[in-house]
PDB file of N, CA and C in Angstrom:
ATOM      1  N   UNK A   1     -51.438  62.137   3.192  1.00  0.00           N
ATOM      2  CA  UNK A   1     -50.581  63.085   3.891  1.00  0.00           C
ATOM      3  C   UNK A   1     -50.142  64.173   2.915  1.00  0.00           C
ATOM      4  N   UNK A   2     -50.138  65.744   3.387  1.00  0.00           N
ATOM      5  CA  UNK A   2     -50.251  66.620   2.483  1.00  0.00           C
ATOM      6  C   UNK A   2     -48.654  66.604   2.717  1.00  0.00           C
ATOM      7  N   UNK A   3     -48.479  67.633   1.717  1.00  0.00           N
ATOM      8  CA  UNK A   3     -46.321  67.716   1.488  1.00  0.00           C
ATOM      9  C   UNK A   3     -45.759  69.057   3.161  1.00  0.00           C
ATOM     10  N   UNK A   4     -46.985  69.218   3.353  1.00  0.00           N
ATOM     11  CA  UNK A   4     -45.992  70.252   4.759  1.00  0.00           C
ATOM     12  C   UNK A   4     -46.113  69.388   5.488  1.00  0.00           C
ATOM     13  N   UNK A   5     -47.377  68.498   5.859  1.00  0.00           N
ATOM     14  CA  UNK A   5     -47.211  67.458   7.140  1.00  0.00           C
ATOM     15  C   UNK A   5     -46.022  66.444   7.191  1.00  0.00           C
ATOM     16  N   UNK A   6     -45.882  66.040   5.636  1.00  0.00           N
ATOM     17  CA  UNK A   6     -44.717  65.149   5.501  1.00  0.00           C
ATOM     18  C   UNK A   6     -43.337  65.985   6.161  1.00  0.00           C
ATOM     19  N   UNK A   7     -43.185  67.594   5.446  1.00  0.00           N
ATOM     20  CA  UNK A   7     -41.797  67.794   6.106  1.00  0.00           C
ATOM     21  C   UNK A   7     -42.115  68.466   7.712  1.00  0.00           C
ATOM     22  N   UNK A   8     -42.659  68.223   8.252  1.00  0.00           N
ATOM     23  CA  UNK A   8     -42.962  68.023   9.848  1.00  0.00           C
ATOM     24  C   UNK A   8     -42.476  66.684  10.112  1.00  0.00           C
ATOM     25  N   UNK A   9     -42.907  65.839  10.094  1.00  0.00           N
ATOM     26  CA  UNK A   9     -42.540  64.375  10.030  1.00  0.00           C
ATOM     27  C   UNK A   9     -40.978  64.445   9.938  1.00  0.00           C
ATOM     28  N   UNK A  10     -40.610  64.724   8.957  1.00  0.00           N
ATOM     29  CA  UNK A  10     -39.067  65.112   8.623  1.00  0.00           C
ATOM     30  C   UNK A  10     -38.022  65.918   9.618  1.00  0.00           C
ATOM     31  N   UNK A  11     -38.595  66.728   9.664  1.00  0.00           N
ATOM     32  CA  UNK A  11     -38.182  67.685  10.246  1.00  0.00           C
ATOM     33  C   UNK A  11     -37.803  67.144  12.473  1.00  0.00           C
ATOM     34  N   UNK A  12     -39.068  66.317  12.413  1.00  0.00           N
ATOM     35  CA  UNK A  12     -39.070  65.973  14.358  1.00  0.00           C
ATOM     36  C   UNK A  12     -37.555  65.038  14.081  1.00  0.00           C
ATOM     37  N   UNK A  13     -37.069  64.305  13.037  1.00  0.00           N
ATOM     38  CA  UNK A  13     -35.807  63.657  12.713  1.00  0.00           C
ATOM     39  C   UNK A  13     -34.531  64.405  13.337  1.00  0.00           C
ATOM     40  N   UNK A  14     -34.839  65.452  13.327  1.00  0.00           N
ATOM     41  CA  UNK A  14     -33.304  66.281  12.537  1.00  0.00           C
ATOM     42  C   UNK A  14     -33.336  66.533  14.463  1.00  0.00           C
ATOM     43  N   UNK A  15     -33.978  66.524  15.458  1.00  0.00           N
ATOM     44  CA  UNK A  15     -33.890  66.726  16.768  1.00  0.00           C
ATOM     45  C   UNK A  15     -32.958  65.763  17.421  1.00  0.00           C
ATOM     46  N   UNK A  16     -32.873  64.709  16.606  1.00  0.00           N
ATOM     47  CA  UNK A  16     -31.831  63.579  17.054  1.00  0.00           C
ATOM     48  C   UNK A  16     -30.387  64.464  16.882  1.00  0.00           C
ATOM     49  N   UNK A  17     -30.125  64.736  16.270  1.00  0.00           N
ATOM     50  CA  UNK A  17     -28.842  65.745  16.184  1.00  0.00           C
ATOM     51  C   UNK A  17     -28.772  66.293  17.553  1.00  0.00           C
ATOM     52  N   UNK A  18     -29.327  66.410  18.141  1.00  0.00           N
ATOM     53  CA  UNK A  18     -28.924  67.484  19.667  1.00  0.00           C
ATOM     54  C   UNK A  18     -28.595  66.798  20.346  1.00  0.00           C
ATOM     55  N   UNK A  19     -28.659  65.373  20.074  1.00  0.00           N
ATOM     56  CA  UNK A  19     -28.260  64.252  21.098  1.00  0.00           C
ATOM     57  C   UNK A  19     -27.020  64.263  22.084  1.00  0.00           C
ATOM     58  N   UNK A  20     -25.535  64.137  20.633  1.00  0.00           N
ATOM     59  CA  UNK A  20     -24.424  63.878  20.780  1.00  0.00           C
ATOM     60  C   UNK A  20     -23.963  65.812  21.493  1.00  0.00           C
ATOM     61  N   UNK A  21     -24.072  66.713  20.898  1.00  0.00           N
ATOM     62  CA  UNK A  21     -24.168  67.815  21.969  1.00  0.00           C
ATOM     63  C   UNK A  21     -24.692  67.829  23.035  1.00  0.00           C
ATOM     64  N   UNK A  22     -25.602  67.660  23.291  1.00  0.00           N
ATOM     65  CA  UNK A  22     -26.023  67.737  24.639  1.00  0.00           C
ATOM     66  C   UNK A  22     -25.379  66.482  25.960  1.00  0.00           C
ATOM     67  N   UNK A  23     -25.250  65.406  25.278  1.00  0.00           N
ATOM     68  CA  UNK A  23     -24.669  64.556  26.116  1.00  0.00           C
ATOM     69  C   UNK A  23     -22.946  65.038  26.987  1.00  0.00           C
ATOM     70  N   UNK A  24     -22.604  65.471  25.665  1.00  0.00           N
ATOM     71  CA  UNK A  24     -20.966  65.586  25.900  1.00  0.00           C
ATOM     72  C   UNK A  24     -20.793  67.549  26.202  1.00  0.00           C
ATOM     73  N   UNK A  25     -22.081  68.086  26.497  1.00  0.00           N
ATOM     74  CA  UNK A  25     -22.158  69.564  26.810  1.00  0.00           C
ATOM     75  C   UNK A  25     -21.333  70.193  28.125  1.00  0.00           C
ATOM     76  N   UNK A  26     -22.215  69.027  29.397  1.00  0.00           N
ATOM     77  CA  UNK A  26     -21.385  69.391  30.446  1.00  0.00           C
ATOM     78  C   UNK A  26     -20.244  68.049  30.726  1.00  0.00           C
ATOM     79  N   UNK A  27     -18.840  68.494  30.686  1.00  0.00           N
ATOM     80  CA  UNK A  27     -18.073  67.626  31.072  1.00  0.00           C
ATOM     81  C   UNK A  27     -17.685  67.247  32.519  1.00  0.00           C
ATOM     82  N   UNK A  28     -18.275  67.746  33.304  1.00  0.00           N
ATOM     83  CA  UNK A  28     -18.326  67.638  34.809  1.00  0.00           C
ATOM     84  C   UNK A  28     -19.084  66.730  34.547  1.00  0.00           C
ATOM     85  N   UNK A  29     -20.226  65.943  34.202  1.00  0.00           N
ATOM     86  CA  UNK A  29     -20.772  64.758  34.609  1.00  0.00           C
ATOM     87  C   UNK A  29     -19.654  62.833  33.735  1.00  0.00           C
ATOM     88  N   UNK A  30     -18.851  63.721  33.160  1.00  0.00           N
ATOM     89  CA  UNK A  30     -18.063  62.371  32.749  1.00  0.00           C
ATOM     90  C   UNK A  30     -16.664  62.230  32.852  1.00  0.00           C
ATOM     91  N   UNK A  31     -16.008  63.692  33.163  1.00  0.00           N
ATOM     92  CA  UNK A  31     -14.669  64.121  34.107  1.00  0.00           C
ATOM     93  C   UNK A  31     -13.835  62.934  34.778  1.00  0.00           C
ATOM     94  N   UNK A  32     -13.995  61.927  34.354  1.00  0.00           N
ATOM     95  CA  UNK A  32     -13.595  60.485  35.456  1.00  0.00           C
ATOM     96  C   UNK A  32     -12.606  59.563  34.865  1.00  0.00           C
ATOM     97  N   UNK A  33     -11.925  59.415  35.622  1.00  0.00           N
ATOM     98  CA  UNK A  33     -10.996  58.326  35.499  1.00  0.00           C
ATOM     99  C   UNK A  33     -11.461  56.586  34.988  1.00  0.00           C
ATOM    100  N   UNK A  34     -12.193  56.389  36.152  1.00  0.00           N
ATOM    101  CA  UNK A  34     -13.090  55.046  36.210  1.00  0.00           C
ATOM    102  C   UNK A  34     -14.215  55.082  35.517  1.00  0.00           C
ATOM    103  N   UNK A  35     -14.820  54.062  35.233  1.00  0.00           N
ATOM    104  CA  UNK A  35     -14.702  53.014  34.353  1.00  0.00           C
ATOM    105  C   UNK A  35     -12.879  53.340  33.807  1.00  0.00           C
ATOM    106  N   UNK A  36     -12.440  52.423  33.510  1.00  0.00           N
ATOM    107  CA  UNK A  36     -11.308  52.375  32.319  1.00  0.00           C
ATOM    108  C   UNK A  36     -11.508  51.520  31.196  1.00  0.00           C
ATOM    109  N   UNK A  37     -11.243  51.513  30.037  1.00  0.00           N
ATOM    110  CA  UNK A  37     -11.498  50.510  28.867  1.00  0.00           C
ATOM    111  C   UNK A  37     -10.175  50.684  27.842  1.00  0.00           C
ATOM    112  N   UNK A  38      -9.581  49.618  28.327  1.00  0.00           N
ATOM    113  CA  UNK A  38      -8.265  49.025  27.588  1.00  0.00           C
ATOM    114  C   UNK A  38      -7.254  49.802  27.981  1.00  0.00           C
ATOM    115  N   UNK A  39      -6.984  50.395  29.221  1.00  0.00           N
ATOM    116  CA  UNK A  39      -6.519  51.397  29.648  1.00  0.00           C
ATOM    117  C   UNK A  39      -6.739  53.146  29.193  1.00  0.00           C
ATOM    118  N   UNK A  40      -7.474  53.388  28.942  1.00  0.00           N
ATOM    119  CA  UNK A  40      -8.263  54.739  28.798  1.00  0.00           C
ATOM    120  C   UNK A  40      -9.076  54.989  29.452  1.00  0.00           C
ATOM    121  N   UNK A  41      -8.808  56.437  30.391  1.00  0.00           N
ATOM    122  CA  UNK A  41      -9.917  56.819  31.254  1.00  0.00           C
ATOM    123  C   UNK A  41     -11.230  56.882  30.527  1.00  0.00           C
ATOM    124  N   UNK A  42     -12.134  56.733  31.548  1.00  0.00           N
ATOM    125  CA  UNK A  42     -13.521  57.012  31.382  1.00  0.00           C
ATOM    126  C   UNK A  42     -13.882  58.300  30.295  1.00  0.00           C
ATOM    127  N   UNK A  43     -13.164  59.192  30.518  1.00  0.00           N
ATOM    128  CA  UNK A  43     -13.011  60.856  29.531  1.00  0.00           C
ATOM    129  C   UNK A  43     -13.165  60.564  28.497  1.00  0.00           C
ATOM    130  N   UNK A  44     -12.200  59.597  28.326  1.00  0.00           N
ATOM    131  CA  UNK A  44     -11.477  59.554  26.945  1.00  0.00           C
ATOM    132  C   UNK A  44     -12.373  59.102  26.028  1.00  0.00           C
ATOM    133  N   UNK A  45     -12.496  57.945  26.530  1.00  0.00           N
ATOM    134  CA  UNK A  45     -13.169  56.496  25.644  1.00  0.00           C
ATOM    135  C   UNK A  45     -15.011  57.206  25.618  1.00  0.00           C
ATOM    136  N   UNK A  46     -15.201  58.145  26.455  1.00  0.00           N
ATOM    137  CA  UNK A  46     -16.715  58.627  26.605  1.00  0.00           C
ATOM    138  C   UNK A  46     -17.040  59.324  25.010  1.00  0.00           C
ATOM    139  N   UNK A  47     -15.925  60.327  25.618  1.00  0.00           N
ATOM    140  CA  UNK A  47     -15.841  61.377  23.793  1.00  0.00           C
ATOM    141  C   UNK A  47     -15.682  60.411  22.416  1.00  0.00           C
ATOM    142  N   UNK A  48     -14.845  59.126  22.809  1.00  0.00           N
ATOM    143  CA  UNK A  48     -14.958  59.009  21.424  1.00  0.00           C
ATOM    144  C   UNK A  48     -15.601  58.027  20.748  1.00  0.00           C
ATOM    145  N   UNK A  49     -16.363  57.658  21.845  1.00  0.00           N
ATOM    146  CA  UNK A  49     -17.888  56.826  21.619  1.00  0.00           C
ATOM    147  C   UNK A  49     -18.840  57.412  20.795  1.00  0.00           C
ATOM    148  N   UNK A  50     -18.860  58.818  21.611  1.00  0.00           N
ATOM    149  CA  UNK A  50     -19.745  59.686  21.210  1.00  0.00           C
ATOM    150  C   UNK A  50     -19.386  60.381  19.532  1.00  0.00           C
ATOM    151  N   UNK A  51     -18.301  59.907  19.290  1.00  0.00           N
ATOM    152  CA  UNK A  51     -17.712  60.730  17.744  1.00  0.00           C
ATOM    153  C   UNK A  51     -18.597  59.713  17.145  1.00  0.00           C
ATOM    154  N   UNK A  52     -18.283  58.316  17.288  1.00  0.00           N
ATOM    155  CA  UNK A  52     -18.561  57.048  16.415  1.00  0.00           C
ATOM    156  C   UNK A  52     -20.180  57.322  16.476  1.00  0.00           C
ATOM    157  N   UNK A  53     -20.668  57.527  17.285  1.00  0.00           N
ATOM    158  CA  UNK A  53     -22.222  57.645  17.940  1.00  0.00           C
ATOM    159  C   UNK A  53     -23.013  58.420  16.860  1.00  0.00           C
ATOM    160  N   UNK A  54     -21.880  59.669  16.817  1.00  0.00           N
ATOM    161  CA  UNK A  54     -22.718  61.133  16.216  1.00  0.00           C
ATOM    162  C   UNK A  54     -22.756  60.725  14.976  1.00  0.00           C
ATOM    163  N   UNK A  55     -21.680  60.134  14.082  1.00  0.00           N
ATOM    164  CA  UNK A  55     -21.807  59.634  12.597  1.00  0.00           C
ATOM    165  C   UNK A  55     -22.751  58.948  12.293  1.00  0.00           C
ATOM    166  N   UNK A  56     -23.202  57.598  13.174  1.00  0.00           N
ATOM    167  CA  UNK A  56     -23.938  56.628  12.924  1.00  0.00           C
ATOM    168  C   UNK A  56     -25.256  57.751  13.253  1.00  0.00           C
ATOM    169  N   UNK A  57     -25.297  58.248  14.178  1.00  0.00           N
ATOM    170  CA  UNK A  57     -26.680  58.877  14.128  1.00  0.00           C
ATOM    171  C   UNK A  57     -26.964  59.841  13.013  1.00  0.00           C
ATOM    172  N   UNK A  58     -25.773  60.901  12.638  1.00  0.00           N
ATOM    173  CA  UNK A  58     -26.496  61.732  11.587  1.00  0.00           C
ATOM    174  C   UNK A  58     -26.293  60.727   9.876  1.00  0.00           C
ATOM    175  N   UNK A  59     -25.730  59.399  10.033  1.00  0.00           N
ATOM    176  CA  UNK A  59     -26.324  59.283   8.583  1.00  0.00           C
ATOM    177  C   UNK A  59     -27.449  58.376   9.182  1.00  0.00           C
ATOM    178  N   UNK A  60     -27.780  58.078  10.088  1.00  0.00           N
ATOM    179  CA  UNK A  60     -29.001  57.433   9.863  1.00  0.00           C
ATOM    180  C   UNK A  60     -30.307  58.702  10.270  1.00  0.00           C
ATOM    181  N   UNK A  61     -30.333  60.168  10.638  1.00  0.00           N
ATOM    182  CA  UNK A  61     -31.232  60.781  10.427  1.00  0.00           C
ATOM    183  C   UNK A  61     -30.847  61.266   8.966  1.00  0.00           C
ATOM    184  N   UNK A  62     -29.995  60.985   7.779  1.00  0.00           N
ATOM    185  CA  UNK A  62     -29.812  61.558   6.725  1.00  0.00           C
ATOM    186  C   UNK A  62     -30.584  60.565   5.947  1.00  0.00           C
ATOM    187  N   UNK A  63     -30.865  59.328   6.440  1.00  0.00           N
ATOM    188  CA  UNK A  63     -31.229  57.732   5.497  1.00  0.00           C
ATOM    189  C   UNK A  63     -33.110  58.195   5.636  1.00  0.00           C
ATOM    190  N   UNK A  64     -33.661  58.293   7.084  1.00  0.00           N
ATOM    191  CA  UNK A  64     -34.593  58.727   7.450  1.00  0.00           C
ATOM    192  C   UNK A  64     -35.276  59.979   6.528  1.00  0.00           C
ATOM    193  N   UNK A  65     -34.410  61.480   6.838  1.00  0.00           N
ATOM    194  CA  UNK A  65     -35.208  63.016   6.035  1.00  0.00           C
ATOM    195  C   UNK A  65     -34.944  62.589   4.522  1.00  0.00           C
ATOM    196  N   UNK A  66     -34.423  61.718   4.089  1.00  0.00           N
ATOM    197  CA  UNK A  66     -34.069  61.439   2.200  1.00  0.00           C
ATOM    198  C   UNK A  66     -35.185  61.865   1.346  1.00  0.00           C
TER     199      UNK A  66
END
């Protein structure tokens, strides 16, 4: 494998990043009360799944492009 194919390879990684944006982009699809978890609307507990989510994902595309 030549060194540009490798940072192609690298590079399709870094698309995981659009994940946690795009999920939490439109808030009309998670706007909700229900589900509840431990008494926190659905809103709430969605976003901050998604905080914990986005960390674990960008160091593990950071462990991956190394």
């Amino acid at each position: 494998m030549d060194d540009s194919s490798k940072r192609k390879a690298k590079r399709r990684w870094l698309w995981l990043l659009l994940v946690p944006y795009i999920v939490t982009l439109f808030p009309q699809l998670y706007s909700s009360y229900e589900p509840t978890l431990w008494g926190f609307p659905f809103f709430y507990w969605y976003q901050f799944l998604w905080v914990i989510l986005s960390a674990l994902l960008t160091w593990f595309v950071y462990v991956i492009t190394k």
